[in-house]
Protein backbone atom coordinates (compact mmCIF):
# COMPACT_ATOMS: atom_id res chain seq x y z
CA UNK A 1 -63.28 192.37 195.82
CA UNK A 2 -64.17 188.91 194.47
CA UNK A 3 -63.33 186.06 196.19
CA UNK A 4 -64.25 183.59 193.16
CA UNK A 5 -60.25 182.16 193.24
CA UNK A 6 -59.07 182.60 196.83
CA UNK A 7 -56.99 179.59 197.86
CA UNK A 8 -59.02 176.66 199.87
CA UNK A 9 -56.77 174.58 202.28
CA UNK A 10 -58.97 171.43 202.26
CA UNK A 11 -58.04 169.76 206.06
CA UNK A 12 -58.23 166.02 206.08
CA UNK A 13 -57.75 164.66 209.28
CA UNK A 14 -56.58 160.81 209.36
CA UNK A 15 -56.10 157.90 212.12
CA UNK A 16 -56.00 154.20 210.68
CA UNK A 17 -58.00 155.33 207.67
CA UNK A 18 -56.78 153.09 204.54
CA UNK A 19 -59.74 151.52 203.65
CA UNK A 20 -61.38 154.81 202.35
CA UNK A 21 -59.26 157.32 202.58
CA UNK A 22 -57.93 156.88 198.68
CA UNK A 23 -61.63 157.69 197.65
CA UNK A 24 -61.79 160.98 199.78
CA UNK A 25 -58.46 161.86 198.34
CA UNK A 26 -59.93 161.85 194.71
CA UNK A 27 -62.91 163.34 195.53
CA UNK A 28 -60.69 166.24 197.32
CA UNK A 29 -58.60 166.66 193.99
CA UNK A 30 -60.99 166.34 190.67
CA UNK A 31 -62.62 169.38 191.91
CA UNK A 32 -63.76 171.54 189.49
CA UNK A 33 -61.89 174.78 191.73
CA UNK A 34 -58.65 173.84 191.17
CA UNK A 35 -57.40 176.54 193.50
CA UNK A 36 -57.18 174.27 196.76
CA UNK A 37 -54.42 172.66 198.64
CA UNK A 38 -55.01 169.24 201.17
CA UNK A 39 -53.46 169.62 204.29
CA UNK A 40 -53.39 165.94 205.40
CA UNK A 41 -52.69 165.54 208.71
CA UNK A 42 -51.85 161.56 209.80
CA UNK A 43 -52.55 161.27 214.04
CA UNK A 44 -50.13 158.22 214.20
CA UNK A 45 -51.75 155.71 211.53
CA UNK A 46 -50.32 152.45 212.40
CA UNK A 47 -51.74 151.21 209.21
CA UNK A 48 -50.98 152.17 205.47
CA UNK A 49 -52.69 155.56 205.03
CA UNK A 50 -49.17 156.87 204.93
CA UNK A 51 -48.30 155.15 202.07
CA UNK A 52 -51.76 155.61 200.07
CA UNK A 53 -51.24 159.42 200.69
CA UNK A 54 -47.57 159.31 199.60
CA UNK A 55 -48.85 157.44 196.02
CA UNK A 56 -49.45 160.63 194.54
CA UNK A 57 -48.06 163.17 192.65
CA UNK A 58 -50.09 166.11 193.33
CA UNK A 59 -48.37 168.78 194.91
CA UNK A 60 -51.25 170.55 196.06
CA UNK A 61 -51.50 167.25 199.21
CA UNK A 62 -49.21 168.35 202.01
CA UNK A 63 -48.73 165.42 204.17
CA UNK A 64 -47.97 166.23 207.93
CA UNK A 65 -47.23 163.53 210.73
CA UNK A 66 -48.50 164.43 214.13
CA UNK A 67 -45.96 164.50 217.10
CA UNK A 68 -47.86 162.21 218.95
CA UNK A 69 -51.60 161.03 219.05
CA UNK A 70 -54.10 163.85 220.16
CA UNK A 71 -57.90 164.37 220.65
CA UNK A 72 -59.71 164.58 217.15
CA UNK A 73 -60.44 168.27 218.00
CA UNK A 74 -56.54 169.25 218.54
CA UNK A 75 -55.29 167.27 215.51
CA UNK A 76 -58.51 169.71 213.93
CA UNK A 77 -56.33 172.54 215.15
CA UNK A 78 -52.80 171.12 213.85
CA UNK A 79 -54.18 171.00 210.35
CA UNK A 80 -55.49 174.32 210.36
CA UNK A 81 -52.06 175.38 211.56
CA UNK A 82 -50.38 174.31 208.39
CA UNK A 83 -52.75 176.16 206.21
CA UNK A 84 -52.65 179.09 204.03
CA UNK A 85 -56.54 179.05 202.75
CA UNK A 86 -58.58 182.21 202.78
CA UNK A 87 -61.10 179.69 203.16
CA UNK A 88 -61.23 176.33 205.54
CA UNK A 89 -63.02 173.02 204.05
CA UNK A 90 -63.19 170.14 206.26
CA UNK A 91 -63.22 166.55 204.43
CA UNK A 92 -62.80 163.56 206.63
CA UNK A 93 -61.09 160.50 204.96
CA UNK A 94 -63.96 158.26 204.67
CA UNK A 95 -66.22 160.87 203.06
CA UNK A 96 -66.24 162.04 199.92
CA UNK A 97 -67.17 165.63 198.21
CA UNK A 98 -69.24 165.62 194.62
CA UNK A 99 -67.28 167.74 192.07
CA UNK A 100 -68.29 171.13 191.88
CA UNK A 101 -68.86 171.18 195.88
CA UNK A 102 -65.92 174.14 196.42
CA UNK A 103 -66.58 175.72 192.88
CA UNK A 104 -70.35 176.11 194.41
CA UNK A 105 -69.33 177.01 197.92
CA UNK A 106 -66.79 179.97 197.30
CA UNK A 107 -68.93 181.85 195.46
CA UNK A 108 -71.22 182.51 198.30
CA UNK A 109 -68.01 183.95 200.06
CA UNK A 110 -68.84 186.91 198.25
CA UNK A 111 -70.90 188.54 200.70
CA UNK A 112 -68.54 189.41 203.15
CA UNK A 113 -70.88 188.88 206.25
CA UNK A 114 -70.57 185.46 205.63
CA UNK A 115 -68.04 183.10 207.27
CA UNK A 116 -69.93 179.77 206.85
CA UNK A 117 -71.10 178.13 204.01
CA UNK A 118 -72.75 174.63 203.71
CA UNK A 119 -74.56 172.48 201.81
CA UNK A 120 -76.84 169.42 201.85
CA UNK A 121 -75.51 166.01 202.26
CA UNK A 122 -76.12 162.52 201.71
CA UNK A 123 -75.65 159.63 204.36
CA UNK A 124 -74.56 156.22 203.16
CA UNK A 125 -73.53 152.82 203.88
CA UNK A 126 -72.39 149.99 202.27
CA UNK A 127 -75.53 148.99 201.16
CA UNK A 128 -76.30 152.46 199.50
CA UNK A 129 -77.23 156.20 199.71
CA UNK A 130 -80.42 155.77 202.61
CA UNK A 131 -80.77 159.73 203.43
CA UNK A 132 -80.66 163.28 202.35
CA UNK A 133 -80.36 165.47 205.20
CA UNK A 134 -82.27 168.34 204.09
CA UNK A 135 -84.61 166.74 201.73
CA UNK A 136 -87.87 167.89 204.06
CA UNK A 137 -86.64 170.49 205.78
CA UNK A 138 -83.85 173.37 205.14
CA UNK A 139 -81.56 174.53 207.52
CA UNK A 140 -81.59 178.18 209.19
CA UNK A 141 -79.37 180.49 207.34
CA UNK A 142 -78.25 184.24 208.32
CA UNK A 143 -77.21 184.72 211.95
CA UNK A 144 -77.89 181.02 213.14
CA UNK A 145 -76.31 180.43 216.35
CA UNK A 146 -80.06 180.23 218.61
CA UNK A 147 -81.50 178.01 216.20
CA UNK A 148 -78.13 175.83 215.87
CA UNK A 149 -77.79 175.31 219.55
CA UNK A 150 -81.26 174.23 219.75
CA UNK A 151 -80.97 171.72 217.08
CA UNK A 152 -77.93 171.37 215.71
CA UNK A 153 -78.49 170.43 211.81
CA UNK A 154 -74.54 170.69 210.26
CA UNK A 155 -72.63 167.57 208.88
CA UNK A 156 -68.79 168.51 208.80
CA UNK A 157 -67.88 167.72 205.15
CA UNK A 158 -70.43 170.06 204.04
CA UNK A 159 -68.60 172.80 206.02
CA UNK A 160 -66.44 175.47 204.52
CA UNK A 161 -65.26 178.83 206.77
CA UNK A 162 -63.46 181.92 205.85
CA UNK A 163 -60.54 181.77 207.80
CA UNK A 164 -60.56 186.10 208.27
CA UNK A 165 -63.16 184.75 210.98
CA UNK A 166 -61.52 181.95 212.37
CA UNK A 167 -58.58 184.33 213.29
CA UNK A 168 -61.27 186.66 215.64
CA UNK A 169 -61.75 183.57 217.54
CA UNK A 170 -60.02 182.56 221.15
CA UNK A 171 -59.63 179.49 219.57
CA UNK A 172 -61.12 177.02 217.53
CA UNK A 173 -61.90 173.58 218.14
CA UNK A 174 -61.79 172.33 221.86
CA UNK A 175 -59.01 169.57 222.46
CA UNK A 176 -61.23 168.55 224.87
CA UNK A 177 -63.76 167.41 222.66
CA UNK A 178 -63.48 164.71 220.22
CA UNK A 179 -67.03 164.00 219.57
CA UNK A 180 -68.71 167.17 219.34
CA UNK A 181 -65.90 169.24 218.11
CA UNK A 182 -67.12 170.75 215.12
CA UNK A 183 -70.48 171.60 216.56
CA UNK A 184 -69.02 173.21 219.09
CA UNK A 185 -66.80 175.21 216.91
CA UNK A 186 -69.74 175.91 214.01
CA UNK A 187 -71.60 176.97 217.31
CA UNK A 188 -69.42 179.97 218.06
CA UNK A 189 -68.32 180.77 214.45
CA UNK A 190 -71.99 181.79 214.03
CA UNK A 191 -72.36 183.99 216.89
CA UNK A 192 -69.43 186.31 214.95
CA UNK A 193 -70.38 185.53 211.14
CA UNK A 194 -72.97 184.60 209.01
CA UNK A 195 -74.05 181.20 207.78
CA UNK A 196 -74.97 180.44 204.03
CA UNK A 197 -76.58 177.66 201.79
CA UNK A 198 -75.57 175.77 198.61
CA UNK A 199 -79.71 174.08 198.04
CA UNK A 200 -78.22 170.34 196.73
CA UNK A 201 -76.11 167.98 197.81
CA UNK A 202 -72.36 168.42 197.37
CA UNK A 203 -71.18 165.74 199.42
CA UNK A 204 -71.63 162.31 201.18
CA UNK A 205 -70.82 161.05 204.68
CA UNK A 206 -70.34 157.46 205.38
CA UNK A 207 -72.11 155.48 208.43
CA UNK A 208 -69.94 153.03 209.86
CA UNK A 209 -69.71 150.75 212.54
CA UNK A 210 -66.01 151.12 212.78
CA UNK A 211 -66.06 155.26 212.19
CA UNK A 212 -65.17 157.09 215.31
CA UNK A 213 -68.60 158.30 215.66
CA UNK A 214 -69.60 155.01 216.31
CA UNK A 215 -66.26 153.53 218.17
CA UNK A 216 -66.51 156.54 221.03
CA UNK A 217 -70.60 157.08 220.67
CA UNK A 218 -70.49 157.19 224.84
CA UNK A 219 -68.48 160.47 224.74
CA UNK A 220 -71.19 162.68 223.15
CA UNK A 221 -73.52 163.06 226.05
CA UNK A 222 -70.42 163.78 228.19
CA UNK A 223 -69.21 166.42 226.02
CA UNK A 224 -72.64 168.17 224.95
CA UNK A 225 -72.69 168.87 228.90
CA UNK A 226 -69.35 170.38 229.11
CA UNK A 227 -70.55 172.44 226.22
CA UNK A 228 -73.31 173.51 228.35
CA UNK A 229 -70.96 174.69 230.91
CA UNK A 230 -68.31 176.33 228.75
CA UNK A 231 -71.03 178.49 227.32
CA UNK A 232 -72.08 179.01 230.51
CA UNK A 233 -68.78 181.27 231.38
CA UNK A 234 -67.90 182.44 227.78
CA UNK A 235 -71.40 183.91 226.62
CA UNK A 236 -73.22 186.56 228.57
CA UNK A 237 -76.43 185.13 230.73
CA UNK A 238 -76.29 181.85 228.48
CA UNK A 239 -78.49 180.69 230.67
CA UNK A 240 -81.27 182.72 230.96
CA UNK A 241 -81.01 183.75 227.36
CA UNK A 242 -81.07 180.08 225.87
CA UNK A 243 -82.90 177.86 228.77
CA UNK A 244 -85.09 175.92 226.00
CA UNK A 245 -81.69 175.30 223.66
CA UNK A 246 -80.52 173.93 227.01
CA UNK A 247 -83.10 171.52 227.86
CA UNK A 248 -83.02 170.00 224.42
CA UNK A 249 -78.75 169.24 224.65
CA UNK A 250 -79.75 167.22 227.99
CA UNK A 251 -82.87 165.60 226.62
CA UNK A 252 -80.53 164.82 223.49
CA UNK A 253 -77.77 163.88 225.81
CA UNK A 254 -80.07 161.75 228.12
CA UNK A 255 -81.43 159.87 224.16
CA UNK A 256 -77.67 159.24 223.35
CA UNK A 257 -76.82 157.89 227.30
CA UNK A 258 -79.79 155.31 226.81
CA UNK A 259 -78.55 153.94 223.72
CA UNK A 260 -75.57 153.32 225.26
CA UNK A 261 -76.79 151.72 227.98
CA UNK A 262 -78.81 149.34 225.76
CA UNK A 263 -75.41 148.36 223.78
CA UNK A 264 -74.42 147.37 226.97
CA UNK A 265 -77.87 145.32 227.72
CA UNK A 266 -78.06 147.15 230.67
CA UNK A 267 -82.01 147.92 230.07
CA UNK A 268 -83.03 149.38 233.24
CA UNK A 269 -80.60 152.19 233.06
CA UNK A 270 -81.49 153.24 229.55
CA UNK A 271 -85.65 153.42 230.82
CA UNK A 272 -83.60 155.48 233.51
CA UNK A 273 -82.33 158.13 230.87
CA UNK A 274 -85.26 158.32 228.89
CA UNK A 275 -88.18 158.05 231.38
CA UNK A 276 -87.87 161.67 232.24
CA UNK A 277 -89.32 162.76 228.67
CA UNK A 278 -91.81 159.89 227.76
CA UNK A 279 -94.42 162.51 228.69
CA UNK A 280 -93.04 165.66 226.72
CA UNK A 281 -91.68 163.59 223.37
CA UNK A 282 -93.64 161.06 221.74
CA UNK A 283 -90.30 159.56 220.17
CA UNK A 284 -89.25 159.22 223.89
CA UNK A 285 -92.03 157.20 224.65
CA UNK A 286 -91.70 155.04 222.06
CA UNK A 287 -88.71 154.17 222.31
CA UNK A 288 -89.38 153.74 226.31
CA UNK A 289 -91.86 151.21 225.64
CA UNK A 290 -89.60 149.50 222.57
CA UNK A 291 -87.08 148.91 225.65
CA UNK A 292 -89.95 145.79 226.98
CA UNK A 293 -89.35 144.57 223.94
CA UNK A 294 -86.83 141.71 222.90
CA UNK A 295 -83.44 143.08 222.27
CA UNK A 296 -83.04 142.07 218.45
CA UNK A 297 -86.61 143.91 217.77
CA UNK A 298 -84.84 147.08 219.48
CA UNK A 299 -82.11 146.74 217.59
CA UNK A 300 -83.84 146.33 214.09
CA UNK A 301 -85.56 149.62 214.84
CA UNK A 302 -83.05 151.55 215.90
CA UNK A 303 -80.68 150.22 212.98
CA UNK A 304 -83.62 151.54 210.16
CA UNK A 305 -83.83 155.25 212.20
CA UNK A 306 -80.03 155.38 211.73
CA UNK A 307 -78.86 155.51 215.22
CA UNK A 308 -77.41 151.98 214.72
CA UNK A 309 -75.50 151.22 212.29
């Protein structure tokens, strides 16, 4: 059977997020599948998102205000709660989808091996589109979880998931986790579905300095290691079987701990993190001996490679 008009329940998760959030909205609703509902869900906003959300007339938004304040990946779980998709699309408020992104998506959904479907992306600021994440290289597609956990590859609003799967799961996203949430989710979706491809951007995701990617930043290495651990018990010899995926969470984890560090001009303890790799990653290395360098240089490099924003 076709799925070419099954019902998307578009999940928009929201915490203080007026100054975009009217631009994902639109983005969410001029798509060309019509077929879709937005399941909005507010995690206390003390500022006017509310009311921006409340502005319009489309009955397809279904506005939900959380009990109380949770992690990013329980108020993930909430959302999904209060849907009735046969498919899942994740749109955070300050991003924004192109058109014909779901039109695109679903009809990849045909093949009934596959339970993820994404698409390329572009990253922007406020001074203007500055990357295409799969303009060099494409990501893995088929059964993807080995080469996902190596090097994890996925931005969220490119995401969409047919929920069949999702219900086969022992749960979905970790409330522990509000960093690494969806990786960690993707992550075991694909060891029980397939992944697919849409070659072109359909969407854009917004760097930040006041995004909760950037606000929490010292959380990632913290939860990429509980990861570690959680796969540990839940997936037969993890271990053994994926020893090199391992080793390149904690060299990624020990890259994000140093940058950290050097936010906090604590320079010695970010050599500390890195040091370990200088002789097994060039990028290491540089970066090692960028740290003897005056802080503002530092930070102009690091701000053109993206990791500062």
């Amino acid at each position: 059977m076709s799925n070419s008009s099954g019902l998307v329940s578009v999940i928009m998760n929201c915490f203080n997020g007026e100054k975009y959030l009217r631009e994902a909205i639109d983005s969410a609703i001029s798509q060309t599948y019509q077929n879709l509902e937005i399941i909005l869900w507010d995690n206390r906003s003390t500022d006017k998102s509310s009311s921006i959300v409340k502005s319009y007339a489309d009955s397809r938004i279904k506005y939900f205000l959380a009990d109380e304040f949770t992690s990013l990946g329980e108020a993930r779980n909430l959302a999904i709660k209060k849907s009735k998709g046969e498919f899942i699309a994740f749109l955070d408020v300050d991003d924004i989808w192109f058109a014909t992104k779901m039109e695109k998506q679903v009809a990849l959904f045909n093949d009934p091996k596959v339970g993820i479907v994404i698409s390329d992306t572009i990253f922007f600021n406020e001074k203007g589109d500055f990357k295409q994440l799969y303009k060099n290289e494409k990501p893995p597609v088929g059964e993807v979880f080995a080469e996902l956990l190596k090097s994890y590859c996925v931005s969220l609003e490119t995401i969409a998931v047919r929920k069949s799967y999702l219900d086969q799961m022992d749960y979905w996203f970790d409330s522990r986790f509000s960093m690494i949430e969806e990786m960690d989710f993707l992550l075991r979706l694909s060891k029980i579905s397939q992944l697919a491809y849409v070659d072109e951007p359909l969407a854009k995701w917004r760097m930040h300095n006041q995004s909760w990617t950037y606000e929490k930043r010292s959380l990632f290495p913290v939860e990429r290691k509980q990861m570690i651990e959680t796969y540990s018990k839940i997936i037969p010899d993890f271990r053994n079987t994926y020893s090199e995926s391992i080793q390149s969470i904690l060299k990624l984890a020990a890259l994000e701990e140093s940058i950290v560090f050097f936010q906090k001009g604590e320079i010695a303890e970010m050599r500390s993190k890195i040091e370990p790799f200088i002789l097994k990653d060039k990028k290491y290395l540089v970066l090692y001996l960028l740290s003897f360098m005056p802080k503002g240089m530092v930070r102009s490099v690091l701000t053109k490679r993206g990791i500062l924003v």
